[in-house]
Protein backbone atom coordinates (compact mmCIF):
# COMPACT_ATOMS: atom_id res chain seq x y z
CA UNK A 1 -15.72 -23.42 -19.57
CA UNK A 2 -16.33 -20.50 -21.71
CA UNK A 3 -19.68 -20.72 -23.72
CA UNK A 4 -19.42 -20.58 -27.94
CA UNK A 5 -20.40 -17.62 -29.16
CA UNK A 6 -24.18 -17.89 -30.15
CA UNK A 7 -25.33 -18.55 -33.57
CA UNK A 8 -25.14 -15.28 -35.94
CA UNK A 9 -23.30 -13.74 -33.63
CA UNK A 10 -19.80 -14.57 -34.81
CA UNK A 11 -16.80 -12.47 -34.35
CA UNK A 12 -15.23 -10.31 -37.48
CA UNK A 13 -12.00 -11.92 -38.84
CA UNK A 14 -9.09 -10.24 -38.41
CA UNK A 15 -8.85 -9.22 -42.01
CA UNK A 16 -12.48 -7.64 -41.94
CA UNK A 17 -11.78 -5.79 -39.23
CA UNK A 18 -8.11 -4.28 -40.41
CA UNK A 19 -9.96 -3.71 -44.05
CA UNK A 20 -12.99 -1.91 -42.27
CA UNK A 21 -11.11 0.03 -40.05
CA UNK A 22 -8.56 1.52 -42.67
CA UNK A 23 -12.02 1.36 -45.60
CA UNK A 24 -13.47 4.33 -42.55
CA UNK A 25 -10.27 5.90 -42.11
CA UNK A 26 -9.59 5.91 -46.14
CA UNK A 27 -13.25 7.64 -46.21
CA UNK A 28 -12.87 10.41 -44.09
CA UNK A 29 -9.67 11.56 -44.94
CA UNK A 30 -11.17 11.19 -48.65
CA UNK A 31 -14.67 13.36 -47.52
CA UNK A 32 -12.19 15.71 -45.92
CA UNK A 33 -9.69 16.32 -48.76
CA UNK A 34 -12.74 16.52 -50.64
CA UNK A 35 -14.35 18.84 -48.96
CA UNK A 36 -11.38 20.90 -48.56
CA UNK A 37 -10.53 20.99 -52.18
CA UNK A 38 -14.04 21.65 -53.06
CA UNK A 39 -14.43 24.62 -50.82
CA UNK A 40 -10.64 25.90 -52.74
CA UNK A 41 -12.49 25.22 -56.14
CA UNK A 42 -15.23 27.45 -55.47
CA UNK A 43 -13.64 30.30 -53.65
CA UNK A 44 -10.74 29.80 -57.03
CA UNK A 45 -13.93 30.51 -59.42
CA UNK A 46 -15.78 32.94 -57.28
CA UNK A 47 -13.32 35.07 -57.30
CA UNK A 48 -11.87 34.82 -61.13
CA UNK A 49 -15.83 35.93 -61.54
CA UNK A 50 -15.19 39.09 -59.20
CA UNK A 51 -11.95 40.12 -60.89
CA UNK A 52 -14.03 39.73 -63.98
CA UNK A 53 -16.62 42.04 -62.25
CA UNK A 54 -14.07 44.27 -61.62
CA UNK A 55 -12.94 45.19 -64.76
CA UNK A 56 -15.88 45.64 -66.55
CA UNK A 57 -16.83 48.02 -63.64
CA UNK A 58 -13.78 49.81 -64.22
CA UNK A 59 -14.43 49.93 -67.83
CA UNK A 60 -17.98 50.85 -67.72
CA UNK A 61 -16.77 53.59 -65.29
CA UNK A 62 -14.20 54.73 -68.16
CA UNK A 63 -17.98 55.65 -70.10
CA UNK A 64 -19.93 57.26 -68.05
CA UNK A 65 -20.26 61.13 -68.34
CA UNK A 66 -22.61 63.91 -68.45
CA UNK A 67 -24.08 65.30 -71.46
CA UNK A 68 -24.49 69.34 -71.99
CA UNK A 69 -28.43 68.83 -70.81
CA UNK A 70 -27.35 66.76 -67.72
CA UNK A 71 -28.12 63.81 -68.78
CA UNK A 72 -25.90 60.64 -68.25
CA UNK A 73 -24.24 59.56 -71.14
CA UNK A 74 -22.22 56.37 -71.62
CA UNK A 75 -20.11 55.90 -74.80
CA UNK A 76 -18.79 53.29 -76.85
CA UNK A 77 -19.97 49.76 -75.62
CA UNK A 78 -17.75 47.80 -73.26
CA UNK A 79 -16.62 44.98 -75.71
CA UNK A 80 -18.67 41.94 -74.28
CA UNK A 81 -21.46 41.05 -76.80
CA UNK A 82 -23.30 39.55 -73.73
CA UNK A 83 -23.97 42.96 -72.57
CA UNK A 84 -26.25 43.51 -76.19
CA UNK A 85 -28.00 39.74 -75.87
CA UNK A 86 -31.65 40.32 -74.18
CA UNK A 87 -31.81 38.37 -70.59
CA UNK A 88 -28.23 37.10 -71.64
CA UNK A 89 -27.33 37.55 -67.80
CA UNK A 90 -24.77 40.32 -68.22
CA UNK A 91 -25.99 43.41 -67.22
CA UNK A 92 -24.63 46.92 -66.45
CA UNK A 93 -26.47 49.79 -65.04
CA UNK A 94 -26.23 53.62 -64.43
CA UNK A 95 -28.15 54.93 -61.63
CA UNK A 96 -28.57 57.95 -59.60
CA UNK A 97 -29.67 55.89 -56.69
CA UNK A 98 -32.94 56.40 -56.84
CA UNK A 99 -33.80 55.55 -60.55
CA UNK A 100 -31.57 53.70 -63.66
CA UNK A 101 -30.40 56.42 -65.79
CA UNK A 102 -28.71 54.29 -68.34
CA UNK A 103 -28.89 50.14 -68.47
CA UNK A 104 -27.58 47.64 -71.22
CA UNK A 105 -29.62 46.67 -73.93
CA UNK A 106 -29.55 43.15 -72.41
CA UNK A 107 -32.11 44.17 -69.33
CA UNK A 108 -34.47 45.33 -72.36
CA UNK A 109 -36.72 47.15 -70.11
CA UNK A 110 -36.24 45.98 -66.71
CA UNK A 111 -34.13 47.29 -64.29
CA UNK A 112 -31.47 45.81 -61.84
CA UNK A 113 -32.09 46.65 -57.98
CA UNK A 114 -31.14 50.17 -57.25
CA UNK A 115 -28.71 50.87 -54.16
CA UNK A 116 -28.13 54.63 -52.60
CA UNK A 117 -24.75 55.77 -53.23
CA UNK A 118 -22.50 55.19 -50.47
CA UNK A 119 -19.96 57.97 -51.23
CA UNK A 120 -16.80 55.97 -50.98
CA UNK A 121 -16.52 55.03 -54.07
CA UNK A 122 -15.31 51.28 -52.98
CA UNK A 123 -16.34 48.04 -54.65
CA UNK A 124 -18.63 45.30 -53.36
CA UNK A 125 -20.33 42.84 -54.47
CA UNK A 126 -24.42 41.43 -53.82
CA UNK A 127 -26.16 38.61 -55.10
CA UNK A 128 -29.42 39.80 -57.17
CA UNK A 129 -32.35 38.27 -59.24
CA UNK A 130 -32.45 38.95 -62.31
CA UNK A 131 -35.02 39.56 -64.83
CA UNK A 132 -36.10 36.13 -65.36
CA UNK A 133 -35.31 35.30 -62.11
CA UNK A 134 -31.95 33.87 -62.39
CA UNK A 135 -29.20 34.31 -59.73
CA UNK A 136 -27.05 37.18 -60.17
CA UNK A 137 -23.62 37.90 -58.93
CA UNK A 138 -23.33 42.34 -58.63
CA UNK A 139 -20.31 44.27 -58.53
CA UNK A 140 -21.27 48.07 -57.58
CA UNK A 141 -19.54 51.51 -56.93
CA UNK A 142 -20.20 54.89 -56.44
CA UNK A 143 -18.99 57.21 -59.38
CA UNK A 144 -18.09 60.79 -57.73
CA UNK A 145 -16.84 63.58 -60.51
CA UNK A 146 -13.96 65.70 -59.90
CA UNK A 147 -16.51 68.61 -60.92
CA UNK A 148 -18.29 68.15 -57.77
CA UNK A 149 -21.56 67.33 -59.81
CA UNK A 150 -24.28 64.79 -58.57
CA UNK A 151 -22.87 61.24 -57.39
CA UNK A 152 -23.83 58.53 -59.52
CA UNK A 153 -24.27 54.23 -59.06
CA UNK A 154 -22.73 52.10 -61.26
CA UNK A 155 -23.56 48.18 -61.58
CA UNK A 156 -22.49 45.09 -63.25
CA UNK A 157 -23.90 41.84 -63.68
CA UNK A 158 -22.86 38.56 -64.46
CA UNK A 159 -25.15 35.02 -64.04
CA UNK A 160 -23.81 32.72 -61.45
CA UNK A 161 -25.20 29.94 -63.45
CA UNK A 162 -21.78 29.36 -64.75
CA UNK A 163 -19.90 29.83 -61.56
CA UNK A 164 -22.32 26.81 -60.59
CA UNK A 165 -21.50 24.65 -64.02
CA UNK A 166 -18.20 24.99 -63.11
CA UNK A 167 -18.71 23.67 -59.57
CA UNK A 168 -20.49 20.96 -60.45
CA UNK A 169 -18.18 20.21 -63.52
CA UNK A 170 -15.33 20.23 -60.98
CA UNK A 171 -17.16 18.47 -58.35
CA UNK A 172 -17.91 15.31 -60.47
CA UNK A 173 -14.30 15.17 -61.88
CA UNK A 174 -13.06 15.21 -57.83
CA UNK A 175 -16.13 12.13 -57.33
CA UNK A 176 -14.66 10.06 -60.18
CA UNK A 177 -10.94 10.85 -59.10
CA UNK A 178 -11.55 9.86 -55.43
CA UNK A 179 -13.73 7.39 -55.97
CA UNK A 180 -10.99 5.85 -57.95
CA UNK A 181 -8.59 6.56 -55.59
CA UNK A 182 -10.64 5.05 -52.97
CA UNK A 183 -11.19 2.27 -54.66
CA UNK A 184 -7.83 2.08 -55.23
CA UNK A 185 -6.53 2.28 -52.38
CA UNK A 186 -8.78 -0.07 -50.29
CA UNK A 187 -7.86 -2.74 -53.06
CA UNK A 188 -4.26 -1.62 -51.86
CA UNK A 189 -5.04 -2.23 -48.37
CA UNK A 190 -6.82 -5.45 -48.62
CA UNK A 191 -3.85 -7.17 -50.56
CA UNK A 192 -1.71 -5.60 -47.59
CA UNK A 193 -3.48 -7.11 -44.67
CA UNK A 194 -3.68 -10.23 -47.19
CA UNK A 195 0.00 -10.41 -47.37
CA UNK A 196 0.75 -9.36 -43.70
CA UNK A 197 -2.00 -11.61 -42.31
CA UNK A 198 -0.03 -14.76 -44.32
CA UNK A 199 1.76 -16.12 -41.57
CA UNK A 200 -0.73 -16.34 -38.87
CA UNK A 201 -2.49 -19.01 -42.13
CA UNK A 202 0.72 -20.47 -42.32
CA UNK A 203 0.84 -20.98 -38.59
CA UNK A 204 -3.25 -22.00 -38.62
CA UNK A 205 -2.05 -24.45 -41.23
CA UNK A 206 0.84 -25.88 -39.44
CA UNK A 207 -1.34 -26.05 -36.45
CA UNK A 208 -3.28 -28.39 -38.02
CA UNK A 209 -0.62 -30.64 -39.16
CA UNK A 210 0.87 -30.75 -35.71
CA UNK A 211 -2.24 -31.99 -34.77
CA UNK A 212 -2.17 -34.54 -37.46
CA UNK A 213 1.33 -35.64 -37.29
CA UNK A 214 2.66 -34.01 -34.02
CA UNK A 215 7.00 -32.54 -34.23
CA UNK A 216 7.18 -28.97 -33.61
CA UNK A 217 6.38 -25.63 -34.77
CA UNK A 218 8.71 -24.04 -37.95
CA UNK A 219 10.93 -21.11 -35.59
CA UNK A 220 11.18 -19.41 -38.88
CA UNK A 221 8.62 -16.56 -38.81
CA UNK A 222 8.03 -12.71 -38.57
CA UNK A 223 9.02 -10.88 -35.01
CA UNK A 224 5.55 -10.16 -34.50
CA UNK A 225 4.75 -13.76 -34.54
CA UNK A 226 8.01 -15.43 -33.38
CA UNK A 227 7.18 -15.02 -29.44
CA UNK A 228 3.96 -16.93 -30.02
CA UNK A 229 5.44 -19.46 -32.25
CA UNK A 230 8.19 -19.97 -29.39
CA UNK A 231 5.98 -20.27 -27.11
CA UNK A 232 3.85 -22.89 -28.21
CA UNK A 233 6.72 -24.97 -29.24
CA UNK A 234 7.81 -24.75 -25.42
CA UNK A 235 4.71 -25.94 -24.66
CA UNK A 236 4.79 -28.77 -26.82
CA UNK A 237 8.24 -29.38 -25.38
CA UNK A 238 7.12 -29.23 -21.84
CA UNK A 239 3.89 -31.56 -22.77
CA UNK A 240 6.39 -34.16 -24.19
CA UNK A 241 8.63 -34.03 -21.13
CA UNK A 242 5.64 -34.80 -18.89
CA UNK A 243 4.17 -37.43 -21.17
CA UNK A 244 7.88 -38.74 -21.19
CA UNK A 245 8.36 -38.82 -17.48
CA UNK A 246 4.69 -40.39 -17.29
CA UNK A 247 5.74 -43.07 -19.34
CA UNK A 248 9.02 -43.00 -17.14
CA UNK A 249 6.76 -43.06 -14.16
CA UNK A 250 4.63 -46.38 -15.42
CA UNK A 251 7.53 -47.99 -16.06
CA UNK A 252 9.05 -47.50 -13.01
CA UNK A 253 6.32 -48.31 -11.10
CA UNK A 254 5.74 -51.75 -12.73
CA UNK A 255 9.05 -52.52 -12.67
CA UNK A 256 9.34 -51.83 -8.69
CA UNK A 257 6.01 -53.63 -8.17
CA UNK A 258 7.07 -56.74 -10.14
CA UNK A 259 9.72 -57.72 -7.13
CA UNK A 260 7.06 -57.11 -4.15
CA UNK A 261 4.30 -58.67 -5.94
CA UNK A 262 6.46 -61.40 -6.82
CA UNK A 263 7.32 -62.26 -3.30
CA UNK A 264 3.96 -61.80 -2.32
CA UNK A 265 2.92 -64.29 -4.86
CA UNK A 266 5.54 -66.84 -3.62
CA UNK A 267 4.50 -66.72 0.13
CA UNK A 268 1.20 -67.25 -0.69
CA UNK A 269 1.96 -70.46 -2.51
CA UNK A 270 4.20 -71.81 0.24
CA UNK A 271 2.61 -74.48 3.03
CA UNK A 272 2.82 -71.99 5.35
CA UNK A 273 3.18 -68.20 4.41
CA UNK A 274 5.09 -65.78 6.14
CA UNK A 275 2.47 -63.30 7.11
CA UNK A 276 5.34 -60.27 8.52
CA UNK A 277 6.91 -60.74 4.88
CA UNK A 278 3.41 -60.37 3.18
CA UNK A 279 2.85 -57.49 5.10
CA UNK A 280 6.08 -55.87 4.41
CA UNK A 281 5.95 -56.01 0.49
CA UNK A 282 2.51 -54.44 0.89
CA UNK A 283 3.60 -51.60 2.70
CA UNK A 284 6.29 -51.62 0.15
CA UNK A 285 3.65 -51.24 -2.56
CA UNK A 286 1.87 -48.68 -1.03
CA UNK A 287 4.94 -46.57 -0.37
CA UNK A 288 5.88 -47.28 -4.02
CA UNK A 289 2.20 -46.49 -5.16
CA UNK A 290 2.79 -42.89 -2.56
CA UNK A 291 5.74 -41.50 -4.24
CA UNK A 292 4.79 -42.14 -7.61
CA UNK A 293 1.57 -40.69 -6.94
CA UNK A 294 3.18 -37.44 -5.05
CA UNK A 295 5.85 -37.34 -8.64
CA UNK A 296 3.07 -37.17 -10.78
CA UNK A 297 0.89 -34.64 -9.10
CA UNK A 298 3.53 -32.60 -9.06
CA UNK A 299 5.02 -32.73 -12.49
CA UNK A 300 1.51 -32.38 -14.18
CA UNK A 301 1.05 -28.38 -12.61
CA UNK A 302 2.48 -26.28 -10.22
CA UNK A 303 -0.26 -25.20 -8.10
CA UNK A 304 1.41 -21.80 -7.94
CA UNK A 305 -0.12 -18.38 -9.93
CA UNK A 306 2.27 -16.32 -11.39
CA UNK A 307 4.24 -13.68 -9.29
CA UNK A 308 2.79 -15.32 -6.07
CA UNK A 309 5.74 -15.26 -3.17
CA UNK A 310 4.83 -16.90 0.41
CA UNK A 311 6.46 -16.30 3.68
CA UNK A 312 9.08 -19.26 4.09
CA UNK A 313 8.44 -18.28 7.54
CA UNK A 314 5.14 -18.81 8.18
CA UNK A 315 5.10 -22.21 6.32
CA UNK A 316 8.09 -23.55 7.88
CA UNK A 317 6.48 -22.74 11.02
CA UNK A 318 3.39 -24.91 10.25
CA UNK A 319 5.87 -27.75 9.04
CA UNK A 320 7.36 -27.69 12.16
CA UNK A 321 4.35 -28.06 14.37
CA UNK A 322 3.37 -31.35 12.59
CA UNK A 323 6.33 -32.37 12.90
CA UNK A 324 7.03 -32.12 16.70
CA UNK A 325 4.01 -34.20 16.94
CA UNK A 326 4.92 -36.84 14.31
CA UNK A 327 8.71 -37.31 16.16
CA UNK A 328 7.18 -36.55 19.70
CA UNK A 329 9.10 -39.61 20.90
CA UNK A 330 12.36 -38.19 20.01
CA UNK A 331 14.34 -35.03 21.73
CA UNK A 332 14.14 -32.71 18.15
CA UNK A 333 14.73 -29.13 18.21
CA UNK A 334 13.50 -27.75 15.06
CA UNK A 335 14.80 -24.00 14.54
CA UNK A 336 13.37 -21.29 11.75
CA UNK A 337 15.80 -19.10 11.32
CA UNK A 338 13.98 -16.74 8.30
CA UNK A 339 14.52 -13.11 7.28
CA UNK A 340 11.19 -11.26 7.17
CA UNK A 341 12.20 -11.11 3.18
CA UNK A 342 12.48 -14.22 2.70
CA UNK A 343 9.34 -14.76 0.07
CA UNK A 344 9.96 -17.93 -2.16
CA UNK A 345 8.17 -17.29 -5.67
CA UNK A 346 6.10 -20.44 -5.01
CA UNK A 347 2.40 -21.53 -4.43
CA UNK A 348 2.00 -22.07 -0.71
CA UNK A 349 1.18 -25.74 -1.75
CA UNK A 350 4.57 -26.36 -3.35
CA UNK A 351 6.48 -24.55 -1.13
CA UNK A 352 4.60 -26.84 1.68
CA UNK A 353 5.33 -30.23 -0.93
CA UNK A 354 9.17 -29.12 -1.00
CA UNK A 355 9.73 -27.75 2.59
CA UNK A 356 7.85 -30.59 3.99
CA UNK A 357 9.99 -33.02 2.20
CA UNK A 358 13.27 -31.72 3.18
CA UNK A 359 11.82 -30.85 6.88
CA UNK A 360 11.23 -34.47 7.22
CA UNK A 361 13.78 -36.11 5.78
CA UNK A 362 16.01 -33.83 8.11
CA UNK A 363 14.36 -34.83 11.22
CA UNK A 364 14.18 -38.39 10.11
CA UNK A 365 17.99 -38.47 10.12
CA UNK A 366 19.02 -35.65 12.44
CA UNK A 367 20.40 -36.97 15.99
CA UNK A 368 18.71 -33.93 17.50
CA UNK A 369 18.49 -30.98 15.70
CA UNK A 370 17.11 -29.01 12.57
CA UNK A 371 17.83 -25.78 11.59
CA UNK A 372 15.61 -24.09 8.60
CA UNK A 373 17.63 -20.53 7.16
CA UNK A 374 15.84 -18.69 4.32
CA UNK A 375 16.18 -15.31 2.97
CA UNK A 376 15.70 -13.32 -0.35
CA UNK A 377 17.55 -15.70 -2.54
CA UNK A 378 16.96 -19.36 -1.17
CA UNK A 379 16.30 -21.59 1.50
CA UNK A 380 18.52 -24.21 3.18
CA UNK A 381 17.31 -26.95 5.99
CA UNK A 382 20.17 -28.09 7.83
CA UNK A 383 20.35 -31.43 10.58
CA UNK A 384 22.97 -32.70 12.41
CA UNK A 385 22.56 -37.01 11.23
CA UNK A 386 25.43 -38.35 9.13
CA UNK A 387 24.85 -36.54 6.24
CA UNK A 388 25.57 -37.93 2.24
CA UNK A 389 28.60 -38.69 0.71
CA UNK A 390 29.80 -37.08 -2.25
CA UNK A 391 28.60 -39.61 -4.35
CA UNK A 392 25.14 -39.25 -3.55
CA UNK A 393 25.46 -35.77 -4.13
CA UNK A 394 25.96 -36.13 -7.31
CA UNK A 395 23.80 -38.63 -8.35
CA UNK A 396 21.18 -36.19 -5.84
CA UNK A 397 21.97 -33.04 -8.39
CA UNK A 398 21.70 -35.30 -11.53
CA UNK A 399 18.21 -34.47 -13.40
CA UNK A 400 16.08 -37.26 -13.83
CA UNK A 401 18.25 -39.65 -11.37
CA UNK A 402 16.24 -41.35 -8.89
CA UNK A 403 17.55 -42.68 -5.44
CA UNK A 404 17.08 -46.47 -4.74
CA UNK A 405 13.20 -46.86 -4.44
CA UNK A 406 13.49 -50.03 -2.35
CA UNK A 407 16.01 -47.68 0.90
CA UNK A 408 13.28 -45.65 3.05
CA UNK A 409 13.97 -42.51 4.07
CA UNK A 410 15.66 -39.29 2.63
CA UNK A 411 16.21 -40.90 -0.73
CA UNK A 412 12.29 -40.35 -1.96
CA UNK A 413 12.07 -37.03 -0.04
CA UNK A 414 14.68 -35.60 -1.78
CA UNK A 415 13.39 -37.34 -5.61
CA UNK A 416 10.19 -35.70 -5.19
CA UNK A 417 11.83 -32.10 -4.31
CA UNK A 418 14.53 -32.77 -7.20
CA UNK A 419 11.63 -33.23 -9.69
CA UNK A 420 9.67 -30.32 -8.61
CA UNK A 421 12.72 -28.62 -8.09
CA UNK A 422 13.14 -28.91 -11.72
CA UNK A 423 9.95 -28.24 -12.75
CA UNK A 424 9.85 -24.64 -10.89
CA UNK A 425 13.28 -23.37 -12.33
CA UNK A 426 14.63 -23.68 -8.74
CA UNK A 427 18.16 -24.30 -7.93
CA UNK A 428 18.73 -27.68 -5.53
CA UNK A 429 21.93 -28.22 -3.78
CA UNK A 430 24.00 -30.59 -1.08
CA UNK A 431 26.54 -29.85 1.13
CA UNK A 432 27.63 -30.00 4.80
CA UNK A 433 25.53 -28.36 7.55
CA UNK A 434 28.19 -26.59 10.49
CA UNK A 435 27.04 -29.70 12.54
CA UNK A 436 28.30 -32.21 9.93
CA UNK A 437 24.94 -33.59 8.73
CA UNK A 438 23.26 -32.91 5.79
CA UNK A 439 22.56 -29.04 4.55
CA UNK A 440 19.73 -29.13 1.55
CA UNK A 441 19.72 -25.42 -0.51
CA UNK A 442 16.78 -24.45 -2.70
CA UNK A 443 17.89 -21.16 -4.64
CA UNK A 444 15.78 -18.73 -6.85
CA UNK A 445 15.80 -15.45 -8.01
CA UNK A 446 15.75 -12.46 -5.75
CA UNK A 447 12.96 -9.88 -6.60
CA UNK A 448 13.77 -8.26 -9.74
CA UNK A 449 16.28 -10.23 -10.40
C-alpha cells in the first residue's frame, strides 16, 4: 500500500499548477516583449537626438569662415536659444584640433574635449562630460575649405539627460501597460482553467454521490473526460455483475445444500441410519461447496496481466501428465496437437483452470481417446465418449445457465469454463469431434487482431 504523502508536503492542485505554469510563461514572454520594445524605444530616441546632431552640425558648418586676419569667424547664431544659456547642455565648438577657436556662449569659458582632425570630413558621434559634469552626447566633423587653407574641427553638443527622461518616461508607461496586461491576462487564465477544470468538480461531486447513493456515472461529459467517465461506469458495471453473481452464488449454494442436508438430517433421526447415504450427501456437499468455491475465485479476478500469452502447448502438456496418472486404470491416449503459435492471451493460471476443466471432463467421458488442437485463434479438446445433444448445447452456450448441480461429471467442468469463459471475453463453443464425441472450442483474438 502506497504511503500518504507526509504532512506539508502536499501535492499542487491541478489549477495551481496550470495557473503557475502559464503565470511563468505569461512573465517571460512579458520581460521579453519588454525588453525588446525597450531596447526599440531607446535606439527610436537615440537616434532622433543624432539627426538632431546632425543638423545643427550642418548648420553650424554653414557659419564657419575665415576672417581677413585668419581668424575663424562664425556668423549669425544657429537659432537654438540653448546654445546662448550658460551650462544649458548645448554646446558647439570650433577647433583647430589642437585648441577651441570659437565655442558658444553656453560653455562660458570652458572648453569641450578637443579631437585631431581626421580629414574625411565624415560624422560621428562620442559621449563627453561636460562642464558640470553632465553626460554629453557629441556629433563632430572635420571642416576642409575648397581654398586648401588649414582644416578645421567642428562640434556639437546636446545633454543626454533628456534622451534618459525620455527612457525612463517610456519605460514606466511600458511597466504600468504590462503590468496591466499581466495582470490581465493571468486573471484571464485563471477563470480559463476555472471553467475548463469544471467537469473533473462535477465528476469529484458525482463521485461522491455515487458513493452515497450508488447508480452510475452521468455519460454526458467533455472528450477529454468521457474515456474516464466510461470507464469507471464499466467498472461499476462489472462490480455489480460480480456482487450479482455472488448473491447468485449464495443462493445457489443454500438452495443445493438444503436437499443434502435435509437427508442427512433425516437419516440421522431414523432407528438405524444409513451410513453409505450419509456419506454420499456429504461428498455431495463438499463437491457443491468445490465448485462454488472454484466459480467464485474465478469471477472475482483473472489472475492474468495484461498482454500476457502462454504456450497452450506447454500447459496442455502438464495437464496431460496429471492426468495419465489420475485415469492410470484406464487405456487413455491423450494427444496435443498445438502450433508453435498457438499463445492464448491468458494467465498461465486460467489457462490451466479452463484447459484443465475441459481436459478432464474429456477424459472422464472419452472411451479412449483425447485430442487437444490449438493455434493462433483458439483451442478445441476433442474425445471420442457420447458426446451432448443439441439441447445441452444450447443451454451449454447460454450465459449464466448452469448444468444440473446434483449430475457429476462434465456438467460442472464445463459451468466453471463457461463463467470464466465469460469473464475473459473468450468465445466457448460445442460441436462434434471427427470421432463423434464431444469437441469443446475456446476462441480469442489472433495477435493484432
Amino acid at each position: 500500500m502506497t504511503a500518504p504523502p507526509p504532512a506539508g508536503r502536499r501535492p499542487l492542485s491541478l489549477r495551481t499548477r496550470l495557473i503557475l505554469g502559464a503565470g511563468l510563461w505569461l512573465a517571460l514572454a512579458l520581460a521579453v516583449g519588454g525588453g525588446v520594445l525597450s531596447a526599440a524605444f531607446r535606439d527610436t530616441v537615440e537616434t532622433g537626438l543624432h539627426e538632431r546632431l546632425r543638423a545643427q552640425l550642418r548648420a553650424l558648418t554653414a557659419q564657419v569662415s575665415f576672417a581677413p586676419d585668419g581668424a575663424v569667424r562664425v556668423g549669425s547664431q544657429l537659432g537654438d536659444p540653448r546654445f546662448d544659456q550658460p551650462y544649458s547642455g548645448w554646446y558647439w565648438q570650433v577647433s583647430d584640433g589642437t585648441a577651441p577657436l570659437a565655442r558658444s556662449r553656453s560653455l562660458w569659458d570652458a572648453a569641450l574635449p578637443v579631437s585631431p582632425p581626421a580629414g574625411d570630413g565624415s560624422v560621428s558621434f562620442r559621449r563627453d562630460r561636460g562642464p558640470r559634469q553632465e553626460e554629453l552626447e557629441t556629433a563632430e566633423r572635420d571642416l576642409i575649405f575648397p581654398d586648401g587653407s588649414r582644416p578645421l574641427h567642428v562640434a556639437v553638443a546636446a545633454p543626454r539627460r533628456e534622451v534618459e527622461a525620455e527612457v525612463g518616461r517610456f519605460h514606466l508607461l511600458l511597466l504600468l501597460a504590462l503590468g496591466g496586461l499581466g495582470l490581465g491576462l493571468i486573471t484571464a487564465v485563471a477563470v480559463q482553467v476555472g471553467y475548463g477544470l469544471r467537469p473533473l468538480g462535477r465528476l469529484a461531486g458525482a463521485l461522491a454521490r455515487l458513493r452515497r447513493e450508488g447508480g452510475r456515472l452521468d455519460p454526458d461529459a467533455p472528450a477529454e473526460i468521457a474515456p474516464l467517465v466510461v470507464a469507471l461506469n464499466e467498472l461499476l458495471d462489472h462490480d455489480a455483475q460480480l456482487i450479482a453473481r455472488a448473491r447468485a452464488h449464495v443462493g445457489a449454494l443454500a438452495h443445493g445444500l438444503k436437499t443434502p442436508l435435509a437427508v442427512i438430517e433425516a437419516e440421522l433421526a431414523a432407528p438405524r441410519p444409513d451410513r453409505a447415504e450419509i456419506n454420499a450427501q456429504i461428498g455431495r456437499l463438499a463437491r457443491l461447496v468445490e465448485v462454488h468455491l472454484a466459480r467464485a475465485r474465478a469471477e472475482a479476478a483473472p489472475t492474468g496481466p495484461l498482454g500476457a500469452r502462454v504456450a497452450v502447448a506447454e500447459v496442455a502438456g502438464e495437464l496431460r501428465a496429471a492426468l495419465l496418472k489420475i485415469h492410470a486404470g484406464r487405456a487413455l491416449t491423450i494427444e496435443i496437437a498445438c502450433a508453435p503459435d498457438a499463445l492464448a492471451p491468458l494467465g498461465r493460471d486460467d489457462l490451466a483452470e479452463i484447459l484443465g476443466n475441459l481436459m478432464d471432463n474429456a477424459c472422464k467421458w472419452a472411451r479412449g481417446r483425447v485430442r487437444v488442437r490449438a493455434d493462433e485463434s483458439g483451442l478445441a479438446v476433442e474425445d471420442d465418449g457420447r458426446g451432448l445433444s443439441a439441447e445441452e448445447w444450447a443451454l451449454a452456450t447460454q450465459r449464466g445457465t448452469r448444468l444440473d448441480l446434483s449430475i457429476p461429471g462434465s456438467g460442472l467442468g464445463l459451468a466453471i469454463v463457461s463463467d470464466l469463459a465469460a469473464l475473459l471475453g473468450l468465445r466457448l463453443g460445442f460441436g462434434r469431434s471427427d470421432w463423434g464425441g464431444l469437441a469443446v472450442t475456446l476462441s480469442w483474438p489472433p495477435p493484432g487482431g
